[in-house]
Protein backbone atom coordinates (compact mmCIF):
# COMPACT_ATOMS: atom_id res chain seq x y z
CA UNK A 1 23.41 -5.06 9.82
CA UNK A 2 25.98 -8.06 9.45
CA UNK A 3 27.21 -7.92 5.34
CA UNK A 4 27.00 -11.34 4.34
CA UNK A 5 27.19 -11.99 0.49
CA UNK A 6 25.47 -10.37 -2.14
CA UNK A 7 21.64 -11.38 -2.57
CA UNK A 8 20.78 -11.41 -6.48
CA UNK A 9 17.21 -9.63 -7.29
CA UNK A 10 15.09 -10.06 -9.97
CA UNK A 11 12.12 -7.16 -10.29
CA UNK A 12 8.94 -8.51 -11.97
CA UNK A 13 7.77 -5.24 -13.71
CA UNK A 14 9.87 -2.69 -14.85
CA UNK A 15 7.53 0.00 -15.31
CA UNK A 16 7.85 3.40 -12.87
CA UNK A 17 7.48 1.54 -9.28
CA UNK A 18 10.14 -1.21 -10.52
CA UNK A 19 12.20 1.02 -11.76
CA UNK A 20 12.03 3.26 -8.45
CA UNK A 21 12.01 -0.49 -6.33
CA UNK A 22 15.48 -1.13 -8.39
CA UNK A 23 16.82 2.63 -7.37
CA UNK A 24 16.69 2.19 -3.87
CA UNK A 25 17.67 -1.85 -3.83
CA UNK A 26 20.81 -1.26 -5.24
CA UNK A 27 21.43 1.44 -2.43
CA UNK A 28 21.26 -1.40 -0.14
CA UNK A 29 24.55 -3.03 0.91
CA UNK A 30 23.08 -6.71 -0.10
CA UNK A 31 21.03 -6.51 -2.55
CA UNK A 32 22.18 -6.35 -5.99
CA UNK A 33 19.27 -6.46 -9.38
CA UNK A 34 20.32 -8.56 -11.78
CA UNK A 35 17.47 -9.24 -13.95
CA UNK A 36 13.81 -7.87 -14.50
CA UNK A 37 10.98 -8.76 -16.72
CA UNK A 38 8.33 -6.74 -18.07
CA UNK A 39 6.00 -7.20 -21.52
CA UNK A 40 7.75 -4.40 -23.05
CA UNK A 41 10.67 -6.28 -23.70
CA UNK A 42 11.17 -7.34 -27.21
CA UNK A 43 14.21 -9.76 -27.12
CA UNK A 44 14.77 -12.36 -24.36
CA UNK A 45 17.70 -11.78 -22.34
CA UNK A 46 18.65 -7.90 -23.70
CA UNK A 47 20.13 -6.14 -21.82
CA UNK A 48 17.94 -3.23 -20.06
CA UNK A 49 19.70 -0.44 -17.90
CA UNK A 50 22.94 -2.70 -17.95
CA UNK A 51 20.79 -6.15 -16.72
CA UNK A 52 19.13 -8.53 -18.10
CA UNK A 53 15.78 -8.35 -19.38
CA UNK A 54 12.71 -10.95 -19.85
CA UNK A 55 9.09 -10.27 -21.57
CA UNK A 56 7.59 -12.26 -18.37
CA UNK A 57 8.55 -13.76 -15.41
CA UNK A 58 9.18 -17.61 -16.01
CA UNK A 59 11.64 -16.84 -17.79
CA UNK A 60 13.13 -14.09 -14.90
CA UNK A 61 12.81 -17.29 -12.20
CA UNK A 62 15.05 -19.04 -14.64
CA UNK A 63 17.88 -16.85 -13.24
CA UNK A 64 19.29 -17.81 -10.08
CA UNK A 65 17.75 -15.26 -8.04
CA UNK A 66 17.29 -15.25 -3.98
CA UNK A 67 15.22 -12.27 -3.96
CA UNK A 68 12.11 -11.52 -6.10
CA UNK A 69 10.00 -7.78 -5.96
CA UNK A 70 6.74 -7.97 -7.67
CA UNK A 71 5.95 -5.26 -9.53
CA UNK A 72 2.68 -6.12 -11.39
CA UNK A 73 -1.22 -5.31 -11.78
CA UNK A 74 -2.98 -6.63 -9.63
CA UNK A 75 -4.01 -9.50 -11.92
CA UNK A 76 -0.89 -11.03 -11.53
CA UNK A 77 0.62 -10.19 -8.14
CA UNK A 78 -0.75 -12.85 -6.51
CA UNK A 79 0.27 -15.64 -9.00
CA UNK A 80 3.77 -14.51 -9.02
CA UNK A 81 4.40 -13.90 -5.45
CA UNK A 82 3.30 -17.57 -4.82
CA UNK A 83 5.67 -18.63 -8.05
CA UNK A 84 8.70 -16.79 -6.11
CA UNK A 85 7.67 -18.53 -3.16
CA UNK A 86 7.58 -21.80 -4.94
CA UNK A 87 11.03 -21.39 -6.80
CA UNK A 88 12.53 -20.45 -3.39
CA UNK A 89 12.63 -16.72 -3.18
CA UNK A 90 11.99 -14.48 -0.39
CA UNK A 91 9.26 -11.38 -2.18
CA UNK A 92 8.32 -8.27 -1.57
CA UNK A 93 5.04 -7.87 -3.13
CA UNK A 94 3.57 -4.36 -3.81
CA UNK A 95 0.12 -3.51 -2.88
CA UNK A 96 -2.40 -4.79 -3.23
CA UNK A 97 -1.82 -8.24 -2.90
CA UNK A 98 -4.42 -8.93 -5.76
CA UNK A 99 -7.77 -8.42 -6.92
CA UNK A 100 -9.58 -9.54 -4.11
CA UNK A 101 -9.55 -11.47 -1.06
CA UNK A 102 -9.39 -14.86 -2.08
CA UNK A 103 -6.41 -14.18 -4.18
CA UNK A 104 -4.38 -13.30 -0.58
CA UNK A 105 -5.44 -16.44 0.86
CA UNK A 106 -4.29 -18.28 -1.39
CA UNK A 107 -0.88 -16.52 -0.96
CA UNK A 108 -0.93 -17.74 3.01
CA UNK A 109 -1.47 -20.98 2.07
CA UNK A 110 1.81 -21.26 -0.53
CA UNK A 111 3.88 -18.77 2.09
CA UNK A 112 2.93 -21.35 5.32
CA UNK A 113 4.42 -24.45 3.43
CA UNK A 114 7.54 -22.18 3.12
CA UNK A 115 8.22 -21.17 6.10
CA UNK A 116 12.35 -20.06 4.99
CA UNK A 117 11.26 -17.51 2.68
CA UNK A 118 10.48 -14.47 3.61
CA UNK A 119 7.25 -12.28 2.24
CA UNK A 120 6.76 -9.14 2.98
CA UNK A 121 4.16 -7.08 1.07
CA UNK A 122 4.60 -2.70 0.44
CA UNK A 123 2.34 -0.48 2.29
CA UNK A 124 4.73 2.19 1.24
CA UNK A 125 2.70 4.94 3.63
CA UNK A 126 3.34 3.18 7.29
CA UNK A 127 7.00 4.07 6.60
CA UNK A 128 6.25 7.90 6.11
CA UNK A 129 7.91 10.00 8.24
CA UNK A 130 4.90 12.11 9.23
CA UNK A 131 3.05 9.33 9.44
CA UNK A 132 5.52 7.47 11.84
CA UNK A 133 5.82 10.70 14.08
CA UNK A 134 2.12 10.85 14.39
CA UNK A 135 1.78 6.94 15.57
CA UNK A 136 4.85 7.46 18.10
CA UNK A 137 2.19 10.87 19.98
CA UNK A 138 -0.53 8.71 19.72
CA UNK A 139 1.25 5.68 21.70
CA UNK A 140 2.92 8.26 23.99
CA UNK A 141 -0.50 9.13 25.25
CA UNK A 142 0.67 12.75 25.23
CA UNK A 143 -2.96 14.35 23.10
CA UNK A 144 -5.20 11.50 24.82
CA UNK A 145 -7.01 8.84 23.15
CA UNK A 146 -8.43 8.79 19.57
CA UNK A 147 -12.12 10.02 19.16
CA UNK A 148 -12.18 9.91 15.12
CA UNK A 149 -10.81 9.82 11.92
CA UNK A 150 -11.32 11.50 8.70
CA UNK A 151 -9.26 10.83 5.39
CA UNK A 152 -9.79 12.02 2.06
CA UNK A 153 -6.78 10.33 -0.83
CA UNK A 154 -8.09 11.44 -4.53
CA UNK A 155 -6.34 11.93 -7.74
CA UNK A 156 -7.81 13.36 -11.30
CA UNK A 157 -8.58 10.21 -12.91
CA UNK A 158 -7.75 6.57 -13.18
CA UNK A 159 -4.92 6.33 -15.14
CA UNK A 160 -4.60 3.89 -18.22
CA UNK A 161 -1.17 2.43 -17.85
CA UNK A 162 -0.62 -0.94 -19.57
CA UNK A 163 -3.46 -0.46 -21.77
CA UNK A 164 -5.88 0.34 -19.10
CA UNK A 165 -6.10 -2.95 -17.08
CA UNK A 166 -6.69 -0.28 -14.09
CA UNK A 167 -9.91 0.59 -15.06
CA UNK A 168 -11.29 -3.26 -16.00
CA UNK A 169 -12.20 -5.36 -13.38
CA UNK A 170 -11.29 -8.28 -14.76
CA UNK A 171 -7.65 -7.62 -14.24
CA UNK A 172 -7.80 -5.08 -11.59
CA UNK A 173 -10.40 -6.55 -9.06
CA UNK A 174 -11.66 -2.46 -7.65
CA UNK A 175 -11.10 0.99 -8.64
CA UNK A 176 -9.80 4.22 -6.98
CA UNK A 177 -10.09 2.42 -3.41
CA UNK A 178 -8.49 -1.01 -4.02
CA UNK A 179 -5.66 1.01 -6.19
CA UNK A 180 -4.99 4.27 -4.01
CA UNK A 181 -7.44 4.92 -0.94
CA UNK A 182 -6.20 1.06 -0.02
CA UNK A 183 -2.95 2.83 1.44
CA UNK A 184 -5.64 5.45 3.91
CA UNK A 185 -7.68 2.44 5.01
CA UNK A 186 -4.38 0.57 5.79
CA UNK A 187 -3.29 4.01 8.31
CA UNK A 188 -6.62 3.94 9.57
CA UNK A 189 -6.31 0.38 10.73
CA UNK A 190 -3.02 1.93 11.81
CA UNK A 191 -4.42 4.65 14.17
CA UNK A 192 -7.43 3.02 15.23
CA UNK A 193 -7.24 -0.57 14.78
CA UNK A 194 -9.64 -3.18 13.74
CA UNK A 195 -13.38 -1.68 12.45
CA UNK A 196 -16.48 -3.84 13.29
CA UNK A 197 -19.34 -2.25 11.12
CA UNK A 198 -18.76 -0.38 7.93
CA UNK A 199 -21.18 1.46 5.95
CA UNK A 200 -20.88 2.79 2.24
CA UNK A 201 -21.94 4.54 -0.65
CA UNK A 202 -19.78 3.28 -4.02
CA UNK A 203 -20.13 5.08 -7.60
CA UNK A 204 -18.71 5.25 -10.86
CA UNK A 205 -21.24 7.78 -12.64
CA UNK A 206 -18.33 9.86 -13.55
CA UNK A 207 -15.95 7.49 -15.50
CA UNK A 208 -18.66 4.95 -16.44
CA UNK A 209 -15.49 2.07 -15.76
CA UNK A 210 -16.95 -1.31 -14.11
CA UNK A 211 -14.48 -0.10 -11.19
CA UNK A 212 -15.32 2.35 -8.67
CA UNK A 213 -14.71 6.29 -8.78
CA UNK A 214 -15.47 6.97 -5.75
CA UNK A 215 -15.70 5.36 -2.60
CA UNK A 216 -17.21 7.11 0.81
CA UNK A 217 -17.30 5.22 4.01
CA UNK A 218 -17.96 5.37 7.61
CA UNK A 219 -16.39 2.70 9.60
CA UNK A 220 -17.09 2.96 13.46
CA UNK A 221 -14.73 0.19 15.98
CA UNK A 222 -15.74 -1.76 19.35
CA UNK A 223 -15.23 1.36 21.63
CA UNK A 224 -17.40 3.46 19.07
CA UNK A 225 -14.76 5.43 17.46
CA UNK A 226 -15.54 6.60 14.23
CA UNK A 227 -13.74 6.69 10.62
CA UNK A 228 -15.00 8.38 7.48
CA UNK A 229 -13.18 7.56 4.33
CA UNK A 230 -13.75 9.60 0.74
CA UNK A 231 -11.14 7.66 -2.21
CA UNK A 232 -11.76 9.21 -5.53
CA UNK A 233 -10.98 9.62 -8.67
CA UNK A 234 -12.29 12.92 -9.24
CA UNK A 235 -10.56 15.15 -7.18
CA UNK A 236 -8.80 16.86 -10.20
CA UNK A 237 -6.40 18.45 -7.65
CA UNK A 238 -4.47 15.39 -6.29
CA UNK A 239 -5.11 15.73 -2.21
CA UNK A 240 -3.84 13.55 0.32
CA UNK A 241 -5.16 14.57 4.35
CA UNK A 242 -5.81 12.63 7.03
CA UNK A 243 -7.46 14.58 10.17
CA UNK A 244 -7.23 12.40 13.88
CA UNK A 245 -8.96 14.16 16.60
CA UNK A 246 -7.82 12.84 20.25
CA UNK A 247 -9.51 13.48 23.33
CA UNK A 248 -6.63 16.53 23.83
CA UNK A 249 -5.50 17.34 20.83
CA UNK A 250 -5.79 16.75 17.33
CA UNK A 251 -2.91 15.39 14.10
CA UNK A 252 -3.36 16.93 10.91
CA UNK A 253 -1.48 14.81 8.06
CA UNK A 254 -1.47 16.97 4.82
CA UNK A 255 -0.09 16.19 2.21
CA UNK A 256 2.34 13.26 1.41
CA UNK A 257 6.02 13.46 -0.57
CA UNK A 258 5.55 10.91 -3.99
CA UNK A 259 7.41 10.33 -6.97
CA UNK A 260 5.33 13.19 -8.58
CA UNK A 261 5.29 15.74 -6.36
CA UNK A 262 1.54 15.99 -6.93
CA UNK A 263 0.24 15.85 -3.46
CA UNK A 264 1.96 18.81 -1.86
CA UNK A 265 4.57 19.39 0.85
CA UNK A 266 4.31 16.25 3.43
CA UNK A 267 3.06 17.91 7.01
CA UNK A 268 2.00 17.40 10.42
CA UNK A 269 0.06 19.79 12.03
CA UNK A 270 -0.04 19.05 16.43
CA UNK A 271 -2.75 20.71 17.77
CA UNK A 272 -3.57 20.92 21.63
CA UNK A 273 -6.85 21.63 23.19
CA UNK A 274 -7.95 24.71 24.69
CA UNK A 275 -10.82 25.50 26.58
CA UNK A 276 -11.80 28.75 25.32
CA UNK A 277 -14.46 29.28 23.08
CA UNK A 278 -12.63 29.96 20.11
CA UNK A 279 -10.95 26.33 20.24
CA UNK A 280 -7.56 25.30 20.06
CA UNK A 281 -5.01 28.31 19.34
CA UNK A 282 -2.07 26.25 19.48
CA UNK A 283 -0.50 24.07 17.46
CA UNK A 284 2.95 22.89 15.74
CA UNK A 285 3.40 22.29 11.77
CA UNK A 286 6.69 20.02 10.82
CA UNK A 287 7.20 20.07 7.32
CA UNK A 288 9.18 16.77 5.61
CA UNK A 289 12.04 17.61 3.14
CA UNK A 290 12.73 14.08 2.38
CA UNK A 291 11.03 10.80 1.72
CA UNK A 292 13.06 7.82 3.33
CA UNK A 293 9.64 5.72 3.43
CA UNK A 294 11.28 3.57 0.58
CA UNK A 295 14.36 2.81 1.34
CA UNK A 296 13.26 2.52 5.12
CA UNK A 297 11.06 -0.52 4.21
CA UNK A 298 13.46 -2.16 1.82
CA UNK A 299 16.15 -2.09 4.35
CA UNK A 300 13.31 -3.76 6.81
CA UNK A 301 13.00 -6.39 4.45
CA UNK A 302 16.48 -7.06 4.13
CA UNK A 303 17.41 -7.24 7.84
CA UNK A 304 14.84 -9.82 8.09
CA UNK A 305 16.33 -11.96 5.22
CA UNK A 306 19.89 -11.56 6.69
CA UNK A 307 19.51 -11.50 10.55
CA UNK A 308 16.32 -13.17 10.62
CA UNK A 309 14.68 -10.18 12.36
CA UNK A 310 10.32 -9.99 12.42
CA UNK A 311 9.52 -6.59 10.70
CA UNK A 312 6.85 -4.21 12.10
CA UNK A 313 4.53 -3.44 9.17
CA UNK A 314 4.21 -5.68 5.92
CA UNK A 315 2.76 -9.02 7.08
CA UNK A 316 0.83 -11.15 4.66
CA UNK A 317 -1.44 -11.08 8.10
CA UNK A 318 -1.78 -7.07 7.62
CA UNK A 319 -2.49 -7.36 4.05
CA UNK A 320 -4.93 -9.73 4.35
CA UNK A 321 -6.62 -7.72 7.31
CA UNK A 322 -6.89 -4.62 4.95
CA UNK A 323 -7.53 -5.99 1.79
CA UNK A 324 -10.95 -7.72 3.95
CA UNK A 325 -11.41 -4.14 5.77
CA UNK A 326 -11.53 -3.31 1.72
CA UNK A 327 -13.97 -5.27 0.01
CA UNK A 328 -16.10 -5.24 3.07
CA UNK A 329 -16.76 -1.02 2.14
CA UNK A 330 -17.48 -2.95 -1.21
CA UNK A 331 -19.78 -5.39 0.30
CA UNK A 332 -21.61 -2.95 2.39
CA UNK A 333 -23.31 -0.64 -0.10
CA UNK A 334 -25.67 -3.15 -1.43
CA UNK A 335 -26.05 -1.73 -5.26
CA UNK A 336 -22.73 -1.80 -5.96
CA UNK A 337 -22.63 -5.55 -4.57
CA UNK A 338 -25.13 -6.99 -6.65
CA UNK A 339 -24.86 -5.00 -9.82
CA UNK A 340 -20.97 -6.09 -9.96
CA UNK A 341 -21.33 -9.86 -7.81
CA UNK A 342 -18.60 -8.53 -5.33
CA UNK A 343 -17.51 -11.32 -3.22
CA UNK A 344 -18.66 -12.15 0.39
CA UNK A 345 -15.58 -12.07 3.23
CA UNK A 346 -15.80 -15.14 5.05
């Protein structure tokens, strides 16, 4: 990558993912933070982990900035991506893009009258090293072509950070899906591409939260392939697996390296078909020391900024196409739609 001079950054929300954004930023050869905001600043302009620091984020666009990472709930992501945009910034926004639907669109429409900034949003899993390794067999064509999919992402609870905007509606938009399982129905997309029907069964008669704690779906495509999709929020032992069975072979990802070590050593199990009665008796585990999913999708995001490069995964396109793939599981169980007035997808 050509060094040209130092970008300045300013991270709106320096809670854990800010503060793990800012670790792997200042890695990067360009980028430099100089300023965050975040309500738990007290006093305008202190200075926070040698930087300055702002209780919200009109006062962090005051800085001269060229780069902006948002941090936020999902309340405000959208409203301050499209404020970076507006001020001139190039943003990385963190997933998801909002509450709902409508609150991406309106994103495209403020990103496509600024067509010099760059906006790139962070489906952190795509850049997953087991998860890269399986896309590159499936392209190969080595195991066949995909039959089905089955993922199941689930954690103990929904957690109340920032006073528990997670588990309101009003400032989160969904539950366990739109805040976790989000990430396995953007890999499904992923493997299998675009779904045209979706059916779904969506509860919260555990937490009692106007936000889902549980989500189960079955998504099938044009060529009949089939996806079924369990996101919850009462797993109690955090579990992240994703099983795709090809016409001669299957992947097996288990597991998936995080900031709390919670979900277990990151794997891939390869497994080729046999025809003996027993089924397959051979297959291949890798096992993933090291996460470079983060700083692998920064750096993407930079070398578009500096050398004007397209970058793979990230689009405001791909965002929008999962956040829709999202709320139409909400749409399609027909309860949950009316009792909570979920929005149509146009």
């Amino acid at each position: 990558m050509e060094i040209l001079n130092e970008l300045k950054v300013g991270i709106a929300g320096y809670g854990v993912v800010g503060k793990l954004r800012r670790r792997f930023i200042d890695q990067h050869p360009v980028f430099k933070t100089v300023a965050v905001c975040d309500q738990k600043i007290l006093k305008q302009g202190q200075k926070v982990d040698g930087i300055k620091a702002f209780s919200n984020y009109k006062q962090l666009l005051g800085e001269p900035l060229d780069v902006l990472f948002v941090c936020l709930p999902n309340y405000l992501a959208a409203e301050v991506t499209m404020a970076g945009l507006e001020s001139g910034l190039h943003v990385f926004c963190e997933k998801p893009p909002g509450r709902d639907v409508s609150d991406i669109m309106r994103v495209i429409e403020v990103e496509s009258a600024h067509t010099n900034q760059i906006l790139k949003y962070g489906f952190n899993h795509r850049f997953h090293d087991s998860v890269r390794d399986a896309l590159k067999i499936i392209e190969s064509g080595e195991l066949g072509e995909v039959n089905n999919l089955r993922g199941v992402y689930g954690k103990s609870k929904i957690i109340p950070f920032s006073g528990g905007w997670r588990a309101e509606r009003k400032h989160a938009g969904g539950g366990i899906l739109l805040d976790q399982g989000i990430h396995m129905v953007d890999l499904m997309r992923l493997f299998c591409g675009e779904f045209d029907e979706v059916k779904s069964f969506i509860t919260n008669n555990y937490w009692k939260h106007d936000v889902e704690d549980n989500a189960y779906a079955l998504m099938r495509d044009k060529n009949g392939r089939i996806a079924m999709l369990h996101s919850s929020a009462t797993q109690w032992q955090h579990r992240f697996t994703l099983e795709i069975a090809l016409t001669e072979g299957y992947l097996e990802l288990r597991g998936i390296l995080s900031g709390s070590k919670s979900y277990g050593q990151e794997r891939l199990i390869i497994g080729r078909r046999d025809e003996s009665d027993i089924g397959s008796l051979r297959s291949e585990t890798l096992t993933y020391l090291e996460d470079n999913s983060w700083s692998d999708e920064i750096y993407e995001f930079a070398d578009a900024i500096v050398n004007g490069n397209g970058f793979q995964y990230g689009t405001s396109n791909d965002a929008l196409a999962t956040m829709k793939l999202v709320y139409r599981i909400y749409n399609a169980d027909k309860e949950w739609k009316d009792a909570y007035n979920i929005p149509d997808i146009n």
